[in-house]
N, C-alpha and C. Protein backbone atom coordinates (compact mmCIF):
# COMPACT_ATOMS: atom_id res chain seq x y z
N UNK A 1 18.56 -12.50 -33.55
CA UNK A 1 17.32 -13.20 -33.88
C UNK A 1 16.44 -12.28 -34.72
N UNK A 2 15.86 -12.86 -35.90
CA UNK A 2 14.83 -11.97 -36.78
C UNK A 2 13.58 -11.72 -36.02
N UNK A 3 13.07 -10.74 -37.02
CA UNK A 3 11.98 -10.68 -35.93
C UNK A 3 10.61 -11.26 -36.88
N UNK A 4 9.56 -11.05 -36.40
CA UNK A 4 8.30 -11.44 -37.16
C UNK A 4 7.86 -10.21 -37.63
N UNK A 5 6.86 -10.26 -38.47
CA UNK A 5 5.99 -9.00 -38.96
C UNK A 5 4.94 -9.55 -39.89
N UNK A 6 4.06 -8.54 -39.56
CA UNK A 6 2.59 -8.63 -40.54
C UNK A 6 2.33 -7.63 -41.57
N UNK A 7 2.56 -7.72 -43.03
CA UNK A 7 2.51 -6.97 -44.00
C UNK A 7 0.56 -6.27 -44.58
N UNK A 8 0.81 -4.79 -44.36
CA UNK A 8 -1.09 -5.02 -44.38
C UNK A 8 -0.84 -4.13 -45.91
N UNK A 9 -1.45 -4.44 -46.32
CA UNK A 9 -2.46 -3.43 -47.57
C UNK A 9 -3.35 -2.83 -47.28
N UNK A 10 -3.43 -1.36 -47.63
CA UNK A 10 -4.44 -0.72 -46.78
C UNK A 10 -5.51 -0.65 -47.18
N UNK A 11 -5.92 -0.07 -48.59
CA UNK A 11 -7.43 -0.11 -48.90
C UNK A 11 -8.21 -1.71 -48.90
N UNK A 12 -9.26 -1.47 -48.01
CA UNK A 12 -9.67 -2.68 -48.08
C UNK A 12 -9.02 -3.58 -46.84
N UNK A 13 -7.73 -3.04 -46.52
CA UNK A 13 -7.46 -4.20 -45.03
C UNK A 13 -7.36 -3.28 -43.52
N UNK A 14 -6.97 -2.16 -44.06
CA UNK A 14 -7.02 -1.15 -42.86
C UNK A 14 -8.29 0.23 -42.75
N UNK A 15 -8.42 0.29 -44.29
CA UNK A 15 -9.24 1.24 -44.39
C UNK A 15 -10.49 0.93 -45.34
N UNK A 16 -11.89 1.13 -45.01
CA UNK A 16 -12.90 0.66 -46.32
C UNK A 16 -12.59 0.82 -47.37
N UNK A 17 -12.78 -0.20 -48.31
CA UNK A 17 -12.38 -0.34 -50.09
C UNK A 17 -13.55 0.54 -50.55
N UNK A 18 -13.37 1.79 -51.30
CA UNK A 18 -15.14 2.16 -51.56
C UNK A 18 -14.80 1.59 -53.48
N UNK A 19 -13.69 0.78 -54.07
CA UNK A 19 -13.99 0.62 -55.17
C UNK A 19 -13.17 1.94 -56.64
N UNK A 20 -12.39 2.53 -55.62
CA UNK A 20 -12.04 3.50 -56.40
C UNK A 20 -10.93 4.83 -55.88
N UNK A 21 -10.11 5.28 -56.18
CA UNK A 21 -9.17 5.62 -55.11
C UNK A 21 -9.74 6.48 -53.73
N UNK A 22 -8.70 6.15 -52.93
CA UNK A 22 -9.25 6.92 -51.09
C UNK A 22 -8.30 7.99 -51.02
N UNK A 23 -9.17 9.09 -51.58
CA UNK A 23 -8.14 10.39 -50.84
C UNK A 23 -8.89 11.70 -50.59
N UNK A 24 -10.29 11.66 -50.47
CA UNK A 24 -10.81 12.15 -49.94
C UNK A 24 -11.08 12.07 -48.10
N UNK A 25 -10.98 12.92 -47.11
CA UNK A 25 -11.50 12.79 -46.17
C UNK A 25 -12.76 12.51 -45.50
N UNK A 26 -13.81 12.48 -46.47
CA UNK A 26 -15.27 11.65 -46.17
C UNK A 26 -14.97 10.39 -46.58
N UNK A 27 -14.04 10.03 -47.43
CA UNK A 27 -14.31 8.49 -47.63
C UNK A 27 -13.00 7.49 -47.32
N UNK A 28 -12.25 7.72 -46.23
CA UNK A 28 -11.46 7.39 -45.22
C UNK A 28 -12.49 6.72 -43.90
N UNK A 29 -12.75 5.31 -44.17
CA UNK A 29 -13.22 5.07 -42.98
C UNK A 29 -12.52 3.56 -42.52
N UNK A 30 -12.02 3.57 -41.13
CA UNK A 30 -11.38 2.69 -40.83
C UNK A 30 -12.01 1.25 -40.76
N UNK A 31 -11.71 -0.06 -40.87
CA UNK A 31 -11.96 -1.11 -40.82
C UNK A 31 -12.82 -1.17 -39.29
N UNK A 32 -14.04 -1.76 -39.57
CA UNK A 32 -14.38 -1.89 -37.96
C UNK A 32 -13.37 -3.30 -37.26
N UNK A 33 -13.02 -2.74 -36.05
CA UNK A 33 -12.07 -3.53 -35.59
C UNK A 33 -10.78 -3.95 -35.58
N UNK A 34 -10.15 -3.69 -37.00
CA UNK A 34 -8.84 -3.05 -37.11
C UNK A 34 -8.08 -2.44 -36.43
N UNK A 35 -8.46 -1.35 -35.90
CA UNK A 35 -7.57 -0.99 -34.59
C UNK A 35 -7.39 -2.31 -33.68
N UNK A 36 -8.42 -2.67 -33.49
CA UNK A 36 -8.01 -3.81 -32.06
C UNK A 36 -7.13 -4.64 -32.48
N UNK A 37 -7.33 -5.23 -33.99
CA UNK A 37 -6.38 -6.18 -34.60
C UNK A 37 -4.68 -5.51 -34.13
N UNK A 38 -5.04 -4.52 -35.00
CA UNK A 38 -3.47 -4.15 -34.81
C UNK A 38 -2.91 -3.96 -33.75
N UNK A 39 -3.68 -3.87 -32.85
CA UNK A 39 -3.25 -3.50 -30.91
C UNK A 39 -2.71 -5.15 -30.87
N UNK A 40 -3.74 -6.05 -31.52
CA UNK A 40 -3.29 -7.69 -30.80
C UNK A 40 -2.06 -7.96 -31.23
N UNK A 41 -2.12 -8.09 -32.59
CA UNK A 41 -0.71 -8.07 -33.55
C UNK A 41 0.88 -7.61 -32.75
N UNK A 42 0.26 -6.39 -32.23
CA UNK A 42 1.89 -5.83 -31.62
C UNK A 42 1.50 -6.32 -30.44
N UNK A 43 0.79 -6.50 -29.59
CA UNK A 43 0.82 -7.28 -28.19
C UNK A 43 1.57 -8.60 -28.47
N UNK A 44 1.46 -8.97 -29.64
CA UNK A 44 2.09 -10.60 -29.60
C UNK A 44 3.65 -10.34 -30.37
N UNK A 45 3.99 -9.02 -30.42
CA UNK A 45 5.51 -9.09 -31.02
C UNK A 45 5.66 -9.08 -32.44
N UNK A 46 4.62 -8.22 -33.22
CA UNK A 46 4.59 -8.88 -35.09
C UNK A 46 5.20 -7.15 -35.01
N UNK A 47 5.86 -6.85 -35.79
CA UNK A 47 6.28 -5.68 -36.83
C UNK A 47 5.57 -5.50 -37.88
N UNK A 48 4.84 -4.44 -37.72
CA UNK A 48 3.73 -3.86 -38.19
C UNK A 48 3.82 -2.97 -39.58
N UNK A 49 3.60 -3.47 -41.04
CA UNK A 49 4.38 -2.74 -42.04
C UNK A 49 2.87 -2.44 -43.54
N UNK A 50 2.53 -1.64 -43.26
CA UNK A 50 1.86 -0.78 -44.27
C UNK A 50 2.44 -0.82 -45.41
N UNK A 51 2.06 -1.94 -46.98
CA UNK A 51 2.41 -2.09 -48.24
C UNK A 51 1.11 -1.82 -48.94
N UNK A 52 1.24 -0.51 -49.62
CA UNK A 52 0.24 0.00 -50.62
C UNK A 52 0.66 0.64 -51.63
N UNK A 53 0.30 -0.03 -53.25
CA UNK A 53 0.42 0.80 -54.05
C UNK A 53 -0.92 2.26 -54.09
N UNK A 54 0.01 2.97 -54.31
CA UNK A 54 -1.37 3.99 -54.04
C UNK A 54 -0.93 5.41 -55.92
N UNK A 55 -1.17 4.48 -56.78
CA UNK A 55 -1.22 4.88 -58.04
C UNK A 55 -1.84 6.25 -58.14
N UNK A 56 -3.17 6.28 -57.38
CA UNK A 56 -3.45 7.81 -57.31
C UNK A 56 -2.59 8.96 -57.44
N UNK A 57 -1.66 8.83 -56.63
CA UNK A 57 -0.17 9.80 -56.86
C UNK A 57 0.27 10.40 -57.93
N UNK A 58 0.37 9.44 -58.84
CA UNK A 58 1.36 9.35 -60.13
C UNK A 58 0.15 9.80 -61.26
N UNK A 59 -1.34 9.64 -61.03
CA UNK A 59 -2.36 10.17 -62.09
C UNK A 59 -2.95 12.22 -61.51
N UNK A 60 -1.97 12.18 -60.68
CA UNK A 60 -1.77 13.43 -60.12
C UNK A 60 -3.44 13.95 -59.36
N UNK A 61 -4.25 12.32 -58.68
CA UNK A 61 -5.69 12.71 -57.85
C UNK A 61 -5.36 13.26 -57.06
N UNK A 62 -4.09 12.47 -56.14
CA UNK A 62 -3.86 13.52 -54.61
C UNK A 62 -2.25 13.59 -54.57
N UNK A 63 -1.83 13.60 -53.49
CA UNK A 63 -0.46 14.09 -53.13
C UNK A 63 -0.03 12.71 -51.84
N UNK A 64 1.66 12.71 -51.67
CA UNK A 64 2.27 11.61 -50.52
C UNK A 64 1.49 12.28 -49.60
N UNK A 65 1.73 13.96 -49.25
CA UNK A 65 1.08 14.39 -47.63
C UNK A 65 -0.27 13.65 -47.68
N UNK A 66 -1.11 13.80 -48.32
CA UNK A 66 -2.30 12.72 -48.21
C UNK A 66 -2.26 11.54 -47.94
N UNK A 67 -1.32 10.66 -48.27
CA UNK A 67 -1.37 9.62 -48.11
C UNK A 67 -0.65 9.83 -46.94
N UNK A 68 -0.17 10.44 -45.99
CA UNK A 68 0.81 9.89 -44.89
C UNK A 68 -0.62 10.47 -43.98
N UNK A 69 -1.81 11.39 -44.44
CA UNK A 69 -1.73 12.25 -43.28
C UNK A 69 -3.16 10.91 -43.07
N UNK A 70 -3.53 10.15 -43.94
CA UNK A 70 -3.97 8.64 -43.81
C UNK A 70 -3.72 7.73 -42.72
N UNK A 71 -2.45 7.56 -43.00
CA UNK A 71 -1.52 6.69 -42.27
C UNK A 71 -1.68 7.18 -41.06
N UNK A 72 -1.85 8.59 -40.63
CA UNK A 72 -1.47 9.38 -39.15
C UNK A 72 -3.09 9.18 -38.95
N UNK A 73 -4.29 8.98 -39.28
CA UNK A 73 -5.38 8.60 -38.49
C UNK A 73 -5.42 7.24 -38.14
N UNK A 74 -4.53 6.26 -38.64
CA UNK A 74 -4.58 4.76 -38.41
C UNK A 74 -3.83 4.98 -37.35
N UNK A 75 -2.72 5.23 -37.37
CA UNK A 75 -1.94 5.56 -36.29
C UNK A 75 -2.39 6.20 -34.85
N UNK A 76 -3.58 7.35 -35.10
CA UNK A 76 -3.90 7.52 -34.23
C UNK A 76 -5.09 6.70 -33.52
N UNK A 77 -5.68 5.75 -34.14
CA UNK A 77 -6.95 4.94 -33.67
C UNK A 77 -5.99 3.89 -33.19
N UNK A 78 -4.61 3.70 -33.86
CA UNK A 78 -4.52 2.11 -33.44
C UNK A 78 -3.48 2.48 -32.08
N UNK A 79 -3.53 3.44 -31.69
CA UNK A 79 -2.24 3.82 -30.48
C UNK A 79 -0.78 3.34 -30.90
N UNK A 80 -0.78 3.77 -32.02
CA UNK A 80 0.64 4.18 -32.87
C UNK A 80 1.24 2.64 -33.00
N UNK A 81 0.46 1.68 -33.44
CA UNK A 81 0.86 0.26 -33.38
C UNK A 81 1.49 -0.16 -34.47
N UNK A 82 0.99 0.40 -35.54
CA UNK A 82 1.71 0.72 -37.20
C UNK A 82 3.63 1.14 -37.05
N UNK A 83 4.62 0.06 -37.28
CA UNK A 83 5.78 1.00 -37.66
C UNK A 83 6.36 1.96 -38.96
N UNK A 84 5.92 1.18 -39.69
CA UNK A 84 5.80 1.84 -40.85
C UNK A 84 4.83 2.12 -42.30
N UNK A 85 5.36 2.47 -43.04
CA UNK A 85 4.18 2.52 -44.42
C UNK A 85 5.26 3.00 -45.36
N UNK A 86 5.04 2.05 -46.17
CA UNK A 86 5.50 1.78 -47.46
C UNK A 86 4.89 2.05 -48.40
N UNK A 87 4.98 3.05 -49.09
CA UNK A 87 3.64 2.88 -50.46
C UNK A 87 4.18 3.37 -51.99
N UNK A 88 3.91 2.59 -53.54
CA UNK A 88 4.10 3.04 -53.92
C UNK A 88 3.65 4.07 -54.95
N UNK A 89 4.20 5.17 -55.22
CA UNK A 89 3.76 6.34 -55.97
C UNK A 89 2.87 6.09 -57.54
N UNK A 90 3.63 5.07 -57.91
CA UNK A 90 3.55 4.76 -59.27
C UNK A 90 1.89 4.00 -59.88
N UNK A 91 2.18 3.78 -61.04
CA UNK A 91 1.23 3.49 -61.70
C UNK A 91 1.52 3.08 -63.40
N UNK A 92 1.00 1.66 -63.38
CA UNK A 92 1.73 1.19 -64.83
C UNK A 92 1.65 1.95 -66.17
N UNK A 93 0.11 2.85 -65.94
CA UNK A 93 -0.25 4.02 -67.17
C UNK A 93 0.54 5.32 -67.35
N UNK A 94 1.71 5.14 -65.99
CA UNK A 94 2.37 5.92 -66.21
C UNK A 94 3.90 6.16 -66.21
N UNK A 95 4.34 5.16 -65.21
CA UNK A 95 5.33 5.02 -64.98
C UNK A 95 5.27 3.36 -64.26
N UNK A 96 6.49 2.73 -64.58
CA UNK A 96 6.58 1.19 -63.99
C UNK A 96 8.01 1.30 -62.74
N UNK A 97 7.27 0.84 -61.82
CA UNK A 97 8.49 0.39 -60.58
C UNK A 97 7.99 -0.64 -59.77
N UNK A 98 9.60 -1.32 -59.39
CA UNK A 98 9.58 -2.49 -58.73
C UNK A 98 8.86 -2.00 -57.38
N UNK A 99 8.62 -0.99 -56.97
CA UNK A 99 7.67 -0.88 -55.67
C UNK A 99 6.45 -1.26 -55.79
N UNK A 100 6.15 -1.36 -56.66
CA UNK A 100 4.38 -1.71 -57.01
C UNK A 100 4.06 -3.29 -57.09
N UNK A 101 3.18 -3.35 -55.87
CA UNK A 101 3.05 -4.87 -56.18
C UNK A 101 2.02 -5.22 -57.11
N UNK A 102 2.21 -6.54 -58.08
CA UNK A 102 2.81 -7.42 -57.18
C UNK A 102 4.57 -7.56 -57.02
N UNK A 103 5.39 -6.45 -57.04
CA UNK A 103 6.85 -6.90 -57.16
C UNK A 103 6.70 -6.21 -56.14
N UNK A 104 7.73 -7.05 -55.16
CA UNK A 104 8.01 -7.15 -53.77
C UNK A 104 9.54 -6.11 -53.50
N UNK A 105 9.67 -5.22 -53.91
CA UNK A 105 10.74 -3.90 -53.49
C UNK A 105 10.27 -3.32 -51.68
N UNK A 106 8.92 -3.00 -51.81
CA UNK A 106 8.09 -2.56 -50.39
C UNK A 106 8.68 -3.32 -49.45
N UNK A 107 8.31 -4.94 -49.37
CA UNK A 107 8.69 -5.89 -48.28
C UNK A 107 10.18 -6.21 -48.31
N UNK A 108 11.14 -6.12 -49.36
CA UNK A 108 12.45 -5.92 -49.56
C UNK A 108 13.17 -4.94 -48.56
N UNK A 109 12.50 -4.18 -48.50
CA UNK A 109 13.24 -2.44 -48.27
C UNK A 109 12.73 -2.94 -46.09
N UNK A 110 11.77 -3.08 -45.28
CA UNK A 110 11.14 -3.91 -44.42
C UNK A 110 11.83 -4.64 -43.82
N UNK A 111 11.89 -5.73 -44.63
CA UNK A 111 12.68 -7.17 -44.64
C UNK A 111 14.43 -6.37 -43.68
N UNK A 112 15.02 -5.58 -44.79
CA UNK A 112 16.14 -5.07 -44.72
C UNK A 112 15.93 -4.64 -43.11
N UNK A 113 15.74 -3.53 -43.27
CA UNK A 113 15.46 -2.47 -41.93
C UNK A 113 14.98 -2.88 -40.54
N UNK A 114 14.01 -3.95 -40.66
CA UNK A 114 13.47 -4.47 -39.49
C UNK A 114 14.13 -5.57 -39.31
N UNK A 115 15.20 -6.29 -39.77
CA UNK A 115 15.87 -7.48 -40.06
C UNK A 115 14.49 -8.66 -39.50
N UNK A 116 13.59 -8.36 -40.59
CA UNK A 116 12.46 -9.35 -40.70
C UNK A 116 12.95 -10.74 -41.06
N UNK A 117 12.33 -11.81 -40.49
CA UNK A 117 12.45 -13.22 -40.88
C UNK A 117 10.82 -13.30 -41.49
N UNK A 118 11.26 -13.64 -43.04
CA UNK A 118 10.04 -13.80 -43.58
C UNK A 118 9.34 -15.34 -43.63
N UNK A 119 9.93 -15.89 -42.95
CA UNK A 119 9.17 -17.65 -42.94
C UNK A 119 8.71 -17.19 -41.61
N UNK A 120 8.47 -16.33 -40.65
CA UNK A 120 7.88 -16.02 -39.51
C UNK A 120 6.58 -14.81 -39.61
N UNK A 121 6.41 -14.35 -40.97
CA UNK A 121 5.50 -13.17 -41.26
C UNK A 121 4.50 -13.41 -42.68
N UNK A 122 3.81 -12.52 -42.33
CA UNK A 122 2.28 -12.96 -42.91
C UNK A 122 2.17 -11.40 -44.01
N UNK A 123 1.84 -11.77 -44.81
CA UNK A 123 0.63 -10.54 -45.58
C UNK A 123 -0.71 -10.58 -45.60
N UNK A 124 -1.18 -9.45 -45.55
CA UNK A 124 -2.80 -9.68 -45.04
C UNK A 124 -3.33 -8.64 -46.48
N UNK A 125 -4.18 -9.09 -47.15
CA UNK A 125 -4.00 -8.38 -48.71
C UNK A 125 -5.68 -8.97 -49.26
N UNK A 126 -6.32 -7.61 -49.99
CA UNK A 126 -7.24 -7.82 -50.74
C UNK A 126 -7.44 -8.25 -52.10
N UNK A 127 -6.04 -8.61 -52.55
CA UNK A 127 -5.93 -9.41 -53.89
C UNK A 127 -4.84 -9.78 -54.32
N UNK A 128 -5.06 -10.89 -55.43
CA UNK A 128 -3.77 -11.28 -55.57
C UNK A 128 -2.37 -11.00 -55.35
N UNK A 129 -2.54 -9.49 -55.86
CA UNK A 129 -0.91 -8.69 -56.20
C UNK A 129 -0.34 -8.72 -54.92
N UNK A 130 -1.38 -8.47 -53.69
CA UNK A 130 -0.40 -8.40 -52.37
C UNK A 130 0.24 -9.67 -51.95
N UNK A 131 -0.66 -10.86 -52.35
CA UNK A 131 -0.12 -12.20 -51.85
C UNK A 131 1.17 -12.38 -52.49
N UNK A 132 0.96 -12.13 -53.92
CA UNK A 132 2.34 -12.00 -54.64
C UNK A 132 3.46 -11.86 -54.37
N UNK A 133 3.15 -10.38 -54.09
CA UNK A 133 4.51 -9.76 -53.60
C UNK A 133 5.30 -10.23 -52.51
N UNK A 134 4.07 -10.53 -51.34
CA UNK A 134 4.63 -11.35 -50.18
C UNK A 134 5.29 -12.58 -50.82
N UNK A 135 4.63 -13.54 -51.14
CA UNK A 135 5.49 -14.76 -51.77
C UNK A 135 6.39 -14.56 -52.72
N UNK A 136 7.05 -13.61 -52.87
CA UNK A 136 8.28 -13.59 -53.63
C UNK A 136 9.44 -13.17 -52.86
N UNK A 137 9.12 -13.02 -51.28
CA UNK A 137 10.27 -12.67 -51.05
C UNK A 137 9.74 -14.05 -49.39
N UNK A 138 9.06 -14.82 -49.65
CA UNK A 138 8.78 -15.79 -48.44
C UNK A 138 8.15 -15.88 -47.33
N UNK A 139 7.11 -14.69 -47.70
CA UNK A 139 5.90 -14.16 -46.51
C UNK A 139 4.55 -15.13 -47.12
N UNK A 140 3.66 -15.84 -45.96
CA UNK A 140 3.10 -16.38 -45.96
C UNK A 140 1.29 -15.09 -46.09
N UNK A 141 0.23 -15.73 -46.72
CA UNK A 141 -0.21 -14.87 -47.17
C UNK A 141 -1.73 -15.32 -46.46
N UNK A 142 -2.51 -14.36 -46.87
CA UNK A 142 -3.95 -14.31 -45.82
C UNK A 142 -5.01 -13.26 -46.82
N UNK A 143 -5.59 -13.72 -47.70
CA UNK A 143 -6.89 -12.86 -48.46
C UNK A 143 -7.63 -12.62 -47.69
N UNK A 144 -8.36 -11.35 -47.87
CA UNK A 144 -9.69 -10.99 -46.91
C UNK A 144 -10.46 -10.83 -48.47
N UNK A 145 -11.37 -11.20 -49.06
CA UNK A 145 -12.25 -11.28 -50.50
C UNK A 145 -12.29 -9.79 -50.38
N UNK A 146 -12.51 -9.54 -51.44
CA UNK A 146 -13.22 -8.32 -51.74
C UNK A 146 -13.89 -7.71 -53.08
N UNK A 147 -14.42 -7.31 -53.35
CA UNK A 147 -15.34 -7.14 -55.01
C UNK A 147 -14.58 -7.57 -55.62
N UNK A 148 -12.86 -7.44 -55.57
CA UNK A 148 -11.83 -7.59 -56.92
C UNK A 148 -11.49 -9.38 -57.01
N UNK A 149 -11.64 -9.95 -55.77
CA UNK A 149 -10.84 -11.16 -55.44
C UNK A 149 -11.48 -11.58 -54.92
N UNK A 150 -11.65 -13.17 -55.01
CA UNK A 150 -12.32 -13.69 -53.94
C UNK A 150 -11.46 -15.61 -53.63
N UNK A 151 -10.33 -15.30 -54.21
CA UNK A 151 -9.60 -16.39 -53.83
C UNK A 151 -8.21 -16.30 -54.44
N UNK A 152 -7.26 -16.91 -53.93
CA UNK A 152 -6.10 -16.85 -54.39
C UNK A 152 -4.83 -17.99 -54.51
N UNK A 153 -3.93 -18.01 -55.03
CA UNK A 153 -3.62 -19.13 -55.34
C UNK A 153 -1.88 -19.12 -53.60
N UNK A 154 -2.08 -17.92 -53.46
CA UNK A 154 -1.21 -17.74 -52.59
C UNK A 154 -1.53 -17.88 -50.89
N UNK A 155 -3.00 -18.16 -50.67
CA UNK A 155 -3.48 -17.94 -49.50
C UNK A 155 -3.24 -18.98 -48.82
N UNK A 156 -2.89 -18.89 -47.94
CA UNK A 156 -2.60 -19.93 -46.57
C UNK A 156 -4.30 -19.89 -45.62
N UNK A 157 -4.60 -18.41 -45.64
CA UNK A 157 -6.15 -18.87 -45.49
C UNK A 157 -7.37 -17.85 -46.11
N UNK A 158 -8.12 -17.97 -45.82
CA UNK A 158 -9.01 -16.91 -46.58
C UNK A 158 -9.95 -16.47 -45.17
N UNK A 159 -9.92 -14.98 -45.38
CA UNK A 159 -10.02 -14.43 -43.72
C UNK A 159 -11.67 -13.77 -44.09
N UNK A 160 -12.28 -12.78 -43.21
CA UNK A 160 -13.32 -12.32 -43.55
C UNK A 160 -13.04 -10.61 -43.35
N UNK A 161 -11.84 -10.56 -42.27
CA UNK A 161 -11.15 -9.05 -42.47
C UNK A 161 -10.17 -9.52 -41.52
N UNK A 162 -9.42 -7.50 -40.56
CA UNK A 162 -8.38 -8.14 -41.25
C UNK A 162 -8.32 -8.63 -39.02
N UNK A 163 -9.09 -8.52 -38.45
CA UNK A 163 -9.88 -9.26 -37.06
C UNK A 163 -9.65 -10.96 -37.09
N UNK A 164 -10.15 -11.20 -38.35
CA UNK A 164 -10.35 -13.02 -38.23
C UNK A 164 -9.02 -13.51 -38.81
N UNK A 165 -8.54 -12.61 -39.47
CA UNK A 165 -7.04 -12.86 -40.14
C UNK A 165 -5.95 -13.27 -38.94
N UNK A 166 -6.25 -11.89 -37.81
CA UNK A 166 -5.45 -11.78 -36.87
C UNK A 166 -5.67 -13.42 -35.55
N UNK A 167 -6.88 -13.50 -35.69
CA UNK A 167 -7.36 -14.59 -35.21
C UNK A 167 -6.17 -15.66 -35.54
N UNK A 168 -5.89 -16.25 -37.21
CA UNK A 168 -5.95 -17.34 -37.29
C UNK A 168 -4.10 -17.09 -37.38
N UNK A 169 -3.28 -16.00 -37.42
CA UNK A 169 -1.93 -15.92 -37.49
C UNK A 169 -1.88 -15.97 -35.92
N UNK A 170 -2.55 -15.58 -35.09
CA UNK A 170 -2.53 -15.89 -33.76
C UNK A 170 -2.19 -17.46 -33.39
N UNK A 171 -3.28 -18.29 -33.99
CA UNK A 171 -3.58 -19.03 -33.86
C UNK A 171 -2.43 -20.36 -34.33
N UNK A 172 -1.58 -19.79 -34.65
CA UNK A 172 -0.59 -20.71 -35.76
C UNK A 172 0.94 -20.51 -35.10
N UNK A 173 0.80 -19.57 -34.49
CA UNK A 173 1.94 -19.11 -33.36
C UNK A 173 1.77 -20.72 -32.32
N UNK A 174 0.48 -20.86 -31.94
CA UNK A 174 0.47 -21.95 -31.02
C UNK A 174 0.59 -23.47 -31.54
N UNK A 175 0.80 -23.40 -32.57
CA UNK A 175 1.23 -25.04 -33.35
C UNK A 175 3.05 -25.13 -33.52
C-alpha cells in the first residue's frame, strides 16, 4: 500500500519569507505554528518532504551545510517530524536542472523512495512553481499567498499558512 505525504516549500511555508534569500541566522524564523502543523500532519500518517529550490547556493550567498543546518532547527522545533529535504542547488542565471521547480525531479526522487501515492498527497507552496511541480507528477496543491502570489491556477485551496492548510487536508481525509 502507498503511502500519503505532504510536500512543503520552505521559505514562506516553514520558515518566514523576508523577500530575499534565508541564510543568515537572524533571519531564520520559524512559521508561528508550523511546528504544531507538522506534529498534526505526522500524527495523521502524511510523509513529510521538504521541496526547496534554494538558488542561493549556485550564486555562491551560502553553502548545502547551511541549508541542512536550517532544516536541523525545523527538525528540532517540530520533534523530528520532517523525513526529508530535498532542495535544489541551482539557479536558471546559472545553471538549469530538472530539480528546480517548477519541474518536479524533487517529488520524483520522494515519490520513488517513500513509495508515495500521489493522488493521496498534497503540496503546500508559496507560488505557483511549487503547485506546478506538484501537479506534474499528481500531487494535489494548497497556496498560502504571499507578496509573490496570491492565487493560482493549481490550488485545490487557498490557505492563510501552513496551520489552516493542515486544517483543510485534514479535513478532506474525512470525505
Amino acid at each position: 500500500m502507498a503511502n500519503k505525504a505532504v510536500f512543503l516549500d520552505r521559505d514562506g511555508i516553514l520558515n518566514v519569507e523576508i523577500g530575499d534569500y534565508v541564510y543568515r541566522n537572524e533571519d531564520f524564523v520559524v512559521v508561528p505554528r508550523a511546528p504544531e502543523a507538522l506534529r498534526r500532519l505526522k500524527d495523521a500518517g502524511y510523509i513529510l518532504v521538504v521541496v526547496t529550490n534554494q538558488g542561493g547556493i549556485a550564486k555562491g550567498l551560502y553553502t548545502a551545510q547551511e541549508v541542512w543546518q536550517f532544516h536541523q532547527v525545523l527538525q528540532d522545533v517540530s520533534g523530528n517530524a520532517l523525513d526529508a529535504l530535498y532542495y535544489s542547488p541551482y539557479h536558471d542565471t546559472t545553471s538549469k536542472s530538472l530539480m528546480r521547480k517548477p519541474d518536479s525531479l524533487m517529488f520524483e526522487r520522494a515519490i520513488a523512495r517513500f513509495d508515495i501515492d500521489p493522488a493521496q498527497s498534497w503540496i503546500v507552496g508559496d507560488a505557483e512553481r511549487d503547485l506546478l511541480a506538484g501537479h506534474k507528477v499528481g500531487v494535489k496543491g494548497i497556496l498560502v499567498p504571499s507578496h509573490k502570489e496570491q492565487n493560482s491556477t493549481y490550488a485545490q485551496c487557498i490557505a492563510a499558512d501552513l496551520y489552516e492548510a493542515t486544517d483543510f487536508i485534514l479535513s478532506q481525509e474525512k470525505k
